[in-house]
N, C-alpha and C. Protein backbone atom coordinates (compact mmCIF):
# COMPACT_ATOMS: atom_id res chain seq x y z
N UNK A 1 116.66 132.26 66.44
CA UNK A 1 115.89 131.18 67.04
C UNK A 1 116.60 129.85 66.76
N UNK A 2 116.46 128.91 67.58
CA UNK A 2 117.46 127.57 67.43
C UNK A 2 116.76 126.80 66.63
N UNK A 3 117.67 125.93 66.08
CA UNK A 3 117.06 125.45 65.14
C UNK A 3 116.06 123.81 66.24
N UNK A 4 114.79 123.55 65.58
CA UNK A 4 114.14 122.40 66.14
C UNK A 4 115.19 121.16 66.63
N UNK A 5 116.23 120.83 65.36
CA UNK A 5 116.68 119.49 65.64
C UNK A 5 117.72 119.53 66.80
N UNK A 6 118.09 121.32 67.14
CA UNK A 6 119.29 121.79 68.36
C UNK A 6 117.96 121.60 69.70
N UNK A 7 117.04 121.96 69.22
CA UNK A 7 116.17 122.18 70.81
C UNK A 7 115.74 120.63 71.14
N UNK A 8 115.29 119.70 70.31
CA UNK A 8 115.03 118.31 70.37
C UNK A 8 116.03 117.55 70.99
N UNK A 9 117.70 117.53 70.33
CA UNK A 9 118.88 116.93 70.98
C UNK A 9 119.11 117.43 72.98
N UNK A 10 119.15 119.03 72.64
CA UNK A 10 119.33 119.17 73.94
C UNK A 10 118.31 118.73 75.00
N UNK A 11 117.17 118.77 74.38
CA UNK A 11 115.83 118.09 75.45
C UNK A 11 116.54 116.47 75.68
N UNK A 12 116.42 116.16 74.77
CA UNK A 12 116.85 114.70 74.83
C UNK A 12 118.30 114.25 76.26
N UNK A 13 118.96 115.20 75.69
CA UNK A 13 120.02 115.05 76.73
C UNK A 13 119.81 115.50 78.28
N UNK A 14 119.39 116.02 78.08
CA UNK A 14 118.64 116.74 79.89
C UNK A 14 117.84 115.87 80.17
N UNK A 15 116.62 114.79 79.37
CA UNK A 15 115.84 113.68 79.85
C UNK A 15 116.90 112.67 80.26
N UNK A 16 117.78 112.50 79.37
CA UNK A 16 118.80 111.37 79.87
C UNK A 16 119.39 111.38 81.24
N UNK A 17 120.14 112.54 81.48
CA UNK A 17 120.85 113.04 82.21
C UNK A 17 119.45 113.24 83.82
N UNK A 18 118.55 113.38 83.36
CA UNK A 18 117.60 113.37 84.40
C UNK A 18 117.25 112.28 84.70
N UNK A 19 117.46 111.12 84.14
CA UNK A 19 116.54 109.86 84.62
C UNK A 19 117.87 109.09 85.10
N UNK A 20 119.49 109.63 84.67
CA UNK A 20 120.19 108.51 85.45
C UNK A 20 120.50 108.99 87.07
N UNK A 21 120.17 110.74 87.02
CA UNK A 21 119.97 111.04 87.81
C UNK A 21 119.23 110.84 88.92
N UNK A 22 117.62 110.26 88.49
CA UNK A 22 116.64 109.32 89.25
C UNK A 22 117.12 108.58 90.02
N UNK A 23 117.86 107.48 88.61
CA UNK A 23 117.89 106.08 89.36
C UNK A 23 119.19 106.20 90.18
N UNK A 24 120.58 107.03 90.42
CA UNK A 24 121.09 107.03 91.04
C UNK A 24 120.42 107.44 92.54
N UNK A 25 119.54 108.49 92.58
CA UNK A 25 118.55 108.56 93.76
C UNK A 25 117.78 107.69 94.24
N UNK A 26 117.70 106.84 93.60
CA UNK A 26 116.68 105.75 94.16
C UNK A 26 117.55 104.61 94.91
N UNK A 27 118.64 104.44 93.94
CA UNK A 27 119.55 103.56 94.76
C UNK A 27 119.98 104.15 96.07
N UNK A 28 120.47 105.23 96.04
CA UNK A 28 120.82 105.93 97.32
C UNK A 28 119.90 105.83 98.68
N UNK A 29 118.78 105.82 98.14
CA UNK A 29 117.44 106.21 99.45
C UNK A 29 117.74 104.29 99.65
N UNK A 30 118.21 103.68 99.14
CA UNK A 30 118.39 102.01 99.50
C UNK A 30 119.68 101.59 99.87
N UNK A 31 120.69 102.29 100.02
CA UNK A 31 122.10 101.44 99.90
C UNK A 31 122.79 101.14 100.80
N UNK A 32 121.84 101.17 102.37
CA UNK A 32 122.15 101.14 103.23
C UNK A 32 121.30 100.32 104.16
N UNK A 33 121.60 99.11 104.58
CA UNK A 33 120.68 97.99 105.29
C UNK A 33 120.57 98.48 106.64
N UNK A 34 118.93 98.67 106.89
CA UNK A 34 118.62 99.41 108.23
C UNK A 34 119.52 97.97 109.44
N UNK A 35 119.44 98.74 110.46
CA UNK A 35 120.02 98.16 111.88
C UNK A 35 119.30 96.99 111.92
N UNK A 36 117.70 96.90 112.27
CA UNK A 36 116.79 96.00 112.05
C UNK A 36 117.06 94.42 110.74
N UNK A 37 117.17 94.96 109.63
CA UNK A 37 117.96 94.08 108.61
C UNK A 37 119.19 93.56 109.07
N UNK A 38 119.83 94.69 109.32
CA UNK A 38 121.34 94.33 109.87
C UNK A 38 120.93 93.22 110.87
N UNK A 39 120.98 92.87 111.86
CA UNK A 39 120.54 92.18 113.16
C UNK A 39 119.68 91.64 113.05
N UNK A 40 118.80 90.95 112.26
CA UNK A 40 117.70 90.20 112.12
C UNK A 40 118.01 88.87 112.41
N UNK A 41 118.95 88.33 111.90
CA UNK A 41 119.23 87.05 111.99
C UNK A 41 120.33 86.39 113.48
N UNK A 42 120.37 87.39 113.98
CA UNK A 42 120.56 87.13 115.10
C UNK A 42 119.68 86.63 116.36
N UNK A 43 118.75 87.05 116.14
CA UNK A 43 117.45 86.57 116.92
C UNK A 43 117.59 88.01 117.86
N UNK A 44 116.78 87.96 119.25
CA UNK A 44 116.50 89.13 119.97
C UNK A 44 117.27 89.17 120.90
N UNK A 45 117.55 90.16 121.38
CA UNK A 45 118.42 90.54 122.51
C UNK A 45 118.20 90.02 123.92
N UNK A 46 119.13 89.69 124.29
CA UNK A 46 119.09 88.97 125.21
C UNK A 46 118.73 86.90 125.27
N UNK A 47 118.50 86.93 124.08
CA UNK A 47 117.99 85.46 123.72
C UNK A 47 119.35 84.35 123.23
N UNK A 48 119.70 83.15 123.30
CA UNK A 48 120.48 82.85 122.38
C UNK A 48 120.26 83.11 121.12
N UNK A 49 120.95 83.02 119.79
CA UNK A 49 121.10 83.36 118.57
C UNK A 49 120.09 82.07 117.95
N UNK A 50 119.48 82.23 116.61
CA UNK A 50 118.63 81.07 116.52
C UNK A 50 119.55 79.83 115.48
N UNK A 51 119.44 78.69 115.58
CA UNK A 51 120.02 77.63 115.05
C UNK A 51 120.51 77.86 113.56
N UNK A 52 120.88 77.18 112.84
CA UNK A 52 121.26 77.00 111.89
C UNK A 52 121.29 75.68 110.80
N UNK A 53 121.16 75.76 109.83
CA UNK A 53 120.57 73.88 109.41
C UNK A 53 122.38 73.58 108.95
């Protein structure tokens, strides 16, 4: 049977390894500016573009 402080470390490391895992997923589902974002500041199609200060 393993010893507690071997089963505690390896938990530990699989939580780690799971949560940078998260946040690399979370960035992913974001790292890409929809079309809408993209083109926003252009104003609408067919319109002139809107001013600028």
């Amino acid at each position: 049977m393993a010893s507690n402080t071997k089963a505690t470390s390896v938990k530990r490391k699989n939580k780690q390894e799971k949560a940078g895992r998260d946040r690399k997923n979370a960035l992913a589902r974001k790292s890409t500016a929809s079309s809408i974002e993209l083109f926003a500041a252009l104003g609408e199609p067919g319109k002139p573009a809107p001013k600028t200060k």
